[in-house]
C-alpha atoms as a PDB file:
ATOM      1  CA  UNK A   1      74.204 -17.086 -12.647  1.00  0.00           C
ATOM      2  CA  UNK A   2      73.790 -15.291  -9.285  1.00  0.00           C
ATOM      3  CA  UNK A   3      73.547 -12.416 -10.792  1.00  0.00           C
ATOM      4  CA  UNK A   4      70.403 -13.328 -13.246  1.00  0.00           C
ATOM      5  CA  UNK A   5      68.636 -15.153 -10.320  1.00  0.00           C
ATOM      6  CA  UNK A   6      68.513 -12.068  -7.894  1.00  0.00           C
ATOM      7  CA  UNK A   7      66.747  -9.761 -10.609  1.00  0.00           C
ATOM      8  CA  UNK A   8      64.858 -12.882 -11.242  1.00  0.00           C
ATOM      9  CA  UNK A   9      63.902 -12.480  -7.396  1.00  0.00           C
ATOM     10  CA  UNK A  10      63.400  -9.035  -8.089  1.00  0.00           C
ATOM     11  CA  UNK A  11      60.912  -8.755 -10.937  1.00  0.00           C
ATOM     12  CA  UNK A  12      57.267  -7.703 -10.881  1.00  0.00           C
ATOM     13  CA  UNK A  13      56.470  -7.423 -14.486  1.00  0.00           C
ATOM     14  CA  UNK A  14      53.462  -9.497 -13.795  1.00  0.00           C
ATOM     15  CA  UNK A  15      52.048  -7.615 -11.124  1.00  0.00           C
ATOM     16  CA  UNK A  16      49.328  -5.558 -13.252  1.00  0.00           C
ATOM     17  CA  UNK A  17      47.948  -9.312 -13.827  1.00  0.00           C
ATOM     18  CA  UNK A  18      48.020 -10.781  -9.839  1.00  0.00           C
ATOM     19  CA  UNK A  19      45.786  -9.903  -7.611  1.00  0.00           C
ATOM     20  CA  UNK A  20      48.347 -10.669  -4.687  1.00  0.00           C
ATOM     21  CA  UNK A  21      52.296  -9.578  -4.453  1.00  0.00           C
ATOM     22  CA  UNK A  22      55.283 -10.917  -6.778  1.00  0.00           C
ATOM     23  CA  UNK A  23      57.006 -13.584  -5.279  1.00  0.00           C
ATOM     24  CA  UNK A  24      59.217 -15.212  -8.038  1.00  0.00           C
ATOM     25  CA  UNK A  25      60.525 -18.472  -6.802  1.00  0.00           C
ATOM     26  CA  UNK A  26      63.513 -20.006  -8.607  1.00  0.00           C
ATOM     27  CA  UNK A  27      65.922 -22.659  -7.551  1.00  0.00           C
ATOM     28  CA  UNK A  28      69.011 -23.074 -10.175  1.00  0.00           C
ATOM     29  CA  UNK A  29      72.704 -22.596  -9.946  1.00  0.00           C
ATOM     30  CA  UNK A  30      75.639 -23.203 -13.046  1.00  0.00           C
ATOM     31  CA  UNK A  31      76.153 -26.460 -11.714  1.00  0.00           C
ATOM     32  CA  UNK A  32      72.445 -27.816 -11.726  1.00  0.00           C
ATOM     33  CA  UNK A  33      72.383 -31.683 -13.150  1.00  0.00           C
ATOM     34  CA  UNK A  34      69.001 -32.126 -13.309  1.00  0.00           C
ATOM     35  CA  UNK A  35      66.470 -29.358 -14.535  1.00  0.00           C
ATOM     36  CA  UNK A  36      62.554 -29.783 -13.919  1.00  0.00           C
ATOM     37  CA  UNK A  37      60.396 -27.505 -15.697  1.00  0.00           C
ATOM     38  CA  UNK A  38      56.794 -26.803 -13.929  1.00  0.00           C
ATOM     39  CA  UNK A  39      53.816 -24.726 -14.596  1.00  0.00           C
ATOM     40  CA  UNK A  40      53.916 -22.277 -11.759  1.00  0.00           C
ATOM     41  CA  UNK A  41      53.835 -22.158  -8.098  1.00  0.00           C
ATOM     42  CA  UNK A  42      51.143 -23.487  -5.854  1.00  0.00           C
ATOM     43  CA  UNK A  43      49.651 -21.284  -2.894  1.00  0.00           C
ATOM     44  CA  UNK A  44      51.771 -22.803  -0.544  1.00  0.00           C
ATOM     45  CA  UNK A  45      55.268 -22.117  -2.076  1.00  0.00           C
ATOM     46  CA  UNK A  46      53.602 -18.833  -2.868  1.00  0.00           C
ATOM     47  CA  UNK A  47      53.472 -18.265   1.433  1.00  0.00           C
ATOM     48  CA  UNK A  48      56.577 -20.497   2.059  1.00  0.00           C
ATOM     49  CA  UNK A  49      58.683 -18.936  -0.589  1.00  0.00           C
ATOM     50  CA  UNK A  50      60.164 -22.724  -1.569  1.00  0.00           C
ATOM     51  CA  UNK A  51      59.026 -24.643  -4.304  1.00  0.00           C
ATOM     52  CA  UNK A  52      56.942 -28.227  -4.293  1.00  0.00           C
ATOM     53  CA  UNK A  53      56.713 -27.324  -0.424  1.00  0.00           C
ATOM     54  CA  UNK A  54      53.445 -28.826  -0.451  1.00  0.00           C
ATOM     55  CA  UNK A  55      51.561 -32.175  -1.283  1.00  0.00           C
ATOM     56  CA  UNK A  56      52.883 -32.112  -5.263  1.00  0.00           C
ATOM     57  CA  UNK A  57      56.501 -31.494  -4.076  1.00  0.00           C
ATOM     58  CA  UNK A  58      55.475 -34.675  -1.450  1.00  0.00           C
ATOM     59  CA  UNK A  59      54.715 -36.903  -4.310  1.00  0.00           C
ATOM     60  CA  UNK A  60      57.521 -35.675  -6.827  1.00  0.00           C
ATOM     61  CA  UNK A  61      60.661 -36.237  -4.820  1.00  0.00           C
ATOM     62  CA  UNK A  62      58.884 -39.710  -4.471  1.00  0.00           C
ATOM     63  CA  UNK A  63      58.741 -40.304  -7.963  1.00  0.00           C
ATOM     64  CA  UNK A  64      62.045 -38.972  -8.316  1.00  0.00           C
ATOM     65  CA  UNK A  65      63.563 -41.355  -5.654  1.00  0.00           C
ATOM     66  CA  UNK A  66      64.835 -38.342  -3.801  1.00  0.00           C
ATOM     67  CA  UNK A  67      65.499 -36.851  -0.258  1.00  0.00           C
ATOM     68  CA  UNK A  68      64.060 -33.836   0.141  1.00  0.00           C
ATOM     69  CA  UNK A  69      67.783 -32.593   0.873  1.00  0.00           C
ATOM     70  CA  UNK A  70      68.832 -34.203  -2.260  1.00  0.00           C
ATOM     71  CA  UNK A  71      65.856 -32.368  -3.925  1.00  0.00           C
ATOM     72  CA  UNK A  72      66.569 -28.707  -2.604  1.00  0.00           C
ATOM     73  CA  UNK A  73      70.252 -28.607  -3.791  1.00  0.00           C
ATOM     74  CA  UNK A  74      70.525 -26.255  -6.053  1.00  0.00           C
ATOM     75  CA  UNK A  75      73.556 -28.178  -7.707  1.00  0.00           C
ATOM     76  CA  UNK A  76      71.392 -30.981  -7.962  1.00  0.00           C
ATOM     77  CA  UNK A  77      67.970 -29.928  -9.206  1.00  0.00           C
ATOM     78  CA  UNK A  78      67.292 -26.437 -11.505  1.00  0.00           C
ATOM     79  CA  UNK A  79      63.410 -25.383 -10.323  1.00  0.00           C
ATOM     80  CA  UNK A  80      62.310 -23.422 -13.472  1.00  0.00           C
ATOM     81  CA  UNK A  81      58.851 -23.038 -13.764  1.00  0.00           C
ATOM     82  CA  UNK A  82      56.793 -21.499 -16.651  1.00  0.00           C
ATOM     83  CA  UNK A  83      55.781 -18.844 -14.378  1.00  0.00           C
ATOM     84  CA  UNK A  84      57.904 -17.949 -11.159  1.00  0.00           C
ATOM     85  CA  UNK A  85      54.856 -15.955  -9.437  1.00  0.00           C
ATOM     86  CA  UNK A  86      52.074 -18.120  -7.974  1.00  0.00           C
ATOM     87  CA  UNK A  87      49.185 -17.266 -10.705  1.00  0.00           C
ATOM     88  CA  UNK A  88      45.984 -17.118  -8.194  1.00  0.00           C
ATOM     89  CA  UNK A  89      43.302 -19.736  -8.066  1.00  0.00           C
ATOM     90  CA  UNK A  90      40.001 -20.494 -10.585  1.00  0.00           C
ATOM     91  CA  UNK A  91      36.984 -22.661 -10.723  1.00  0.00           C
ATOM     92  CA  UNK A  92      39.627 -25.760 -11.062  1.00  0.00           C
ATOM     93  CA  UNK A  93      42.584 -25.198  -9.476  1.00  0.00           C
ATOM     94  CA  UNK A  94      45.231 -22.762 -10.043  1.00  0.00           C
ATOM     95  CA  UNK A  95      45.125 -20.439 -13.193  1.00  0.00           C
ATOM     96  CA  UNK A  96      47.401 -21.228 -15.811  1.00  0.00           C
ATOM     97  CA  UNK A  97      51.018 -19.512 -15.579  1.00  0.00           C
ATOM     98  CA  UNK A  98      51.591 -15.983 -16.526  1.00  0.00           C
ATOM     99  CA  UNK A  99      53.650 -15.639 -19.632  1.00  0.00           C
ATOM    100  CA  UNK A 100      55.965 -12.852 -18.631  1.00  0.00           C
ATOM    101  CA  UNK A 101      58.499 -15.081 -16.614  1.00  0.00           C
ATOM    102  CA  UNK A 102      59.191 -17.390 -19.663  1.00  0.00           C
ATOM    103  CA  UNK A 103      59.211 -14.619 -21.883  1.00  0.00           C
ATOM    104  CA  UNK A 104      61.815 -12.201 -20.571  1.00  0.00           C
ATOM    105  CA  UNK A 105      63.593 -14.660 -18.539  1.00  0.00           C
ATOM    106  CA  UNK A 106      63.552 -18.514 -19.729  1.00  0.00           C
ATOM    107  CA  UNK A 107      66.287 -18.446 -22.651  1.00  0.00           C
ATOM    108  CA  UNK A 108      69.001 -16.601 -20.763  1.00  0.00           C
ATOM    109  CA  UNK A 109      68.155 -19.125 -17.809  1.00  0.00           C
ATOM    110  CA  UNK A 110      68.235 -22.385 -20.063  1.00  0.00           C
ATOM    111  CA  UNK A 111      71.372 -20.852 -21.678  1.00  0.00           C
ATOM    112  CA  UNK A 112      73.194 -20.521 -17.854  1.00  0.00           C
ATOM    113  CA  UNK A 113      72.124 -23.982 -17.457  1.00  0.00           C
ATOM    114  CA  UNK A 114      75.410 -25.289 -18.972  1.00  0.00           C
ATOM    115  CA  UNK A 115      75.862 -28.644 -16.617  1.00  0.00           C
ATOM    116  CA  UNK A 116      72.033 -30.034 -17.060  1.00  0.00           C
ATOM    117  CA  UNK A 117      71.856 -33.602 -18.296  1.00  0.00           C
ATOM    118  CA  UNK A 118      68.558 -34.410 -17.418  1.00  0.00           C
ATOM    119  CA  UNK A 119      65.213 -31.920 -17.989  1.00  0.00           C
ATOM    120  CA  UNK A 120      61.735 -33.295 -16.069  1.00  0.00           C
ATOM    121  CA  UNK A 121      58.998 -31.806 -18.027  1.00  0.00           C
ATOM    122  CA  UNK A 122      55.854 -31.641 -15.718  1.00  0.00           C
ATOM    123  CA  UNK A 123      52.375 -30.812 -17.267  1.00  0.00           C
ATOM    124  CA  UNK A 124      50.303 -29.382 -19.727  1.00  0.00           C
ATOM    125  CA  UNK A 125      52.452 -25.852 -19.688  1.00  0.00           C
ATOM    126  CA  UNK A 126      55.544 -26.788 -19.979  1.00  0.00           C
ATOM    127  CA  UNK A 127      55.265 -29.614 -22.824  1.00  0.00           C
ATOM    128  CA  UNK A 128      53.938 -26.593 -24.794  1.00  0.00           C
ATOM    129  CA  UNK A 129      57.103 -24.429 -24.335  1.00  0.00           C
ATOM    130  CA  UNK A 130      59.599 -27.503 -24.290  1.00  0.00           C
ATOM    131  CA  UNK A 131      58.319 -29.809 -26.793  1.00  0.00           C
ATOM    132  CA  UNK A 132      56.494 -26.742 -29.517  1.00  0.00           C
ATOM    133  CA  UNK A 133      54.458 -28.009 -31.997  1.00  0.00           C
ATOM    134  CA  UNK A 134      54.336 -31.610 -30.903  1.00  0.00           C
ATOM    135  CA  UNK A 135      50.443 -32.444 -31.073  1.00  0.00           C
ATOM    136  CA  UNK A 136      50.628 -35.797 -28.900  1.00  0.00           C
ATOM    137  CA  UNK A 137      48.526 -35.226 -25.996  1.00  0.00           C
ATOM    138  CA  UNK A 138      50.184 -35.251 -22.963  1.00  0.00           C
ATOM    139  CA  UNK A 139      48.958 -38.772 -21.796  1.00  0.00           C
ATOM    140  CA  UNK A 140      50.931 -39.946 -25.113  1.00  0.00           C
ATOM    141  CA  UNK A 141      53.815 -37.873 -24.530  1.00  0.00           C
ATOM    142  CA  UNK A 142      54.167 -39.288 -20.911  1.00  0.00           C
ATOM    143  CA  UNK A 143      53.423 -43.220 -21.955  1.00  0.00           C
ATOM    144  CA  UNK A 144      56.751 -42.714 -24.247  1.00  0.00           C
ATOM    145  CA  UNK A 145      59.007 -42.410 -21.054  1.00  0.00           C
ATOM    146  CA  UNK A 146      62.513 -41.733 -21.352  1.00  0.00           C
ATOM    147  CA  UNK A 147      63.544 -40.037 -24.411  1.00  0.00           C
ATOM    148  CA  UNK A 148      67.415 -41.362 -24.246  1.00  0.00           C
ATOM    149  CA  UNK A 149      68.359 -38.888 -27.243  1.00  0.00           C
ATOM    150  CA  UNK A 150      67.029 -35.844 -25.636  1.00  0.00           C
ATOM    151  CA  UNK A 151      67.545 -36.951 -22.136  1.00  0.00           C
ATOM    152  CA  UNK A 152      63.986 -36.098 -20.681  1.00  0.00           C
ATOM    153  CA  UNK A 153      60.992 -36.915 -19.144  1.00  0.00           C
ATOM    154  CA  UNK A 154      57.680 -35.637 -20.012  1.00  0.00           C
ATOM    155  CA  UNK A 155      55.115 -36.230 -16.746  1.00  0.00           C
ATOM    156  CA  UNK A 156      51.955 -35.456 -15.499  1.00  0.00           C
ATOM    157  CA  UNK A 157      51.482 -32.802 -12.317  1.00  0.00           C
ATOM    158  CA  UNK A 158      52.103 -34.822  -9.651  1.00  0.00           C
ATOM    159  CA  UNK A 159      48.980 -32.595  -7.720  1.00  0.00           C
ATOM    160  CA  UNK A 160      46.937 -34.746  -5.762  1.00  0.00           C
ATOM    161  CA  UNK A 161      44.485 -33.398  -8.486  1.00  0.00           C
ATOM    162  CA  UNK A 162      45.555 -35.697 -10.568  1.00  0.00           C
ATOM    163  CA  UNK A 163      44.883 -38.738  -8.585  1.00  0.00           C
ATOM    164  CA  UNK A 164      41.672 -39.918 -11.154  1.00  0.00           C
ATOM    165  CA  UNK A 165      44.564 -39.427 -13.905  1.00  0.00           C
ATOM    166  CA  UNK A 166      46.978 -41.793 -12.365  1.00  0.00           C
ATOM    167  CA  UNK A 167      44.503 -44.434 -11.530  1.00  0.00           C
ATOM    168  CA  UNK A 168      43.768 -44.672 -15.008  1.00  0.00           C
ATOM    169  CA  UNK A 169      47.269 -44.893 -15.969  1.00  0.00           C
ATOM    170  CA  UNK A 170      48.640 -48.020 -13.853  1.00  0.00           C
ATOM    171  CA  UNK A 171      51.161 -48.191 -16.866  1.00  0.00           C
ATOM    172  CA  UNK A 172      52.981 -44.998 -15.431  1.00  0.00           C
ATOM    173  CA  UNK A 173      53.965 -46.115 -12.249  1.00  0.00           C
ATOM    174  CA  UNK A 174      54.867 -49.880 -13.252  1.00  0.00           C
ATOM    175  CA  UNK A 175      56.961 -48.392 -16.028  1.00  0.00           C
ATOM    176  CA  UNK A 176      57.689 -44.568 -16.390  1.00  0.00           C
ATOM    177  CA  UNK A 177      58.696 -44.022 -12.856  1.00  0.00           C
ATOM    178  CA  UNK A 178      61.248 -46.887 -12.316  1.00  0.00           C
ATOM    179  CA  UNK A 179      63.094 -45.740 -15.548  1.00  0.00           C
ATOM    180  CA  UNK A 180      62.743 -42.076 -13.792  1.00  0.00           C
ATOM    181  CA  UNK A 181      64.000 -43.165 -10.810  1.00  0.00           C
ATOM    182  CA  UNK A 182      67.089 -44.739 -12.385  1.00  0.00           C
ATOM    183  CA  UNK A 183      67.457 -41.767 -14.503  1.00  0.00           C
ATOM    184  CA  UNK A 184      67.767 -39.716 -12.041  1.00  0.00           C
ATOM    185  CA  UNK A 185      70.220 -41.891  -9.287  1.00  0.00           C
ATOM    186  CA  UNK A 186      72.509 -41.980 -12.335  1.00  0.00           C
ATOM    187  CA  UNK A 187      72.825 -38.194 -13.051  1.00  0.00           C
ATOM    188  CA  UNK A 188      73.082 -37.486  -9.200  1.00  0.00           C
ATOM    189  CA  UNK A 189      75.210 -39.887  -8.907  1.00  0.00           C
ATOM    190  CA  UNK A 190      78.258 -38.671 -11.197  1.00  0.00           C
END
């Protein structure tokens, strides 16, 4: 897998698209237990050059139940985002990710990814590429919790953008994130 993740490191085939330099960050290795597919870096693990090294990351190992060493272990947690460059920022937020990473890159990596027994789906993005055709919003996708045959989670961003969404949703942190949380002690665990 080293290998795949240095010309990972490498690329620039979105560059005609960002208005700032290629940066691809990527955290995997063949023994990775749990993967989490994101949408794409923030502007701070853009500068940093570590993913969730900001406020998100903050409130993710939370809901995870995880150490921020536990989190950055590479034989712990697989980092794939849709898009491994930081996009830029619009009106709202960040733009949505590039397709060029998941295209030339996401089924070799997802194929490497041989020890995985947990996936963490976070956001709009990646439900698309992960869950296809399925035309539950992502509010309904993320009320179902656990999904014991397919062993994943579907969540919202945890972006403190998202705070109006959460306090809607009471439901998700009384019962999503406790079955996450156990989830996710289990898989580390073995």
């Amino acid at each position: 897998m080293e290998p795949l993740l240095q010309q990972i490191r490498q690329c620039n085939a979105c560059a005609i698209k960002l208005k700032h330099e290629c940066k691809p960050i990527i955290q995997a290795s063949e023994n990775s237990k749990v993967l989490i597919a994101g949408q794409a870096p923030g502007r701070i693990a853009h500068e940093t050059g570590i993913a969730f090294n900001d406020a998100s990351g903050q409130r993710l190992r939370d809901w995870l139940g995880v150490s921020e060493s536990e989190f950055y272990d590479s034989n712990n947690f697989a980092i794939l985002p849709m898009s491994f460059c930081y996009p830029g920022s619009g009106k709202s937020g960040d733009l949505a990710p590039l397709k060029e990473c998941s295209l030339k890159w996401r089924e070799q990596l997802m194929q490497s990814l041989t020890q995985v027994q947990l996936t963490i789906i976070i956001g709009r993005y990646a439900k698309q590429y992960h869950l296809g055709n399925n035309r539950q919003s992502l509010t309904e996708v993320v009320s179902m919790g656990f999904d014991s045959e397919l062993r994943r989670f579907v969540l919202p961003h945890p972006s403190p953008r998202n705070n109006i969404w959460l306090s809607k949703h009471p439901w998700f942190g009384l019962q999503v994130l406790p079955q996450l949380k156990v989830q996710v002690s289990k898989v580390l665990s073995q």
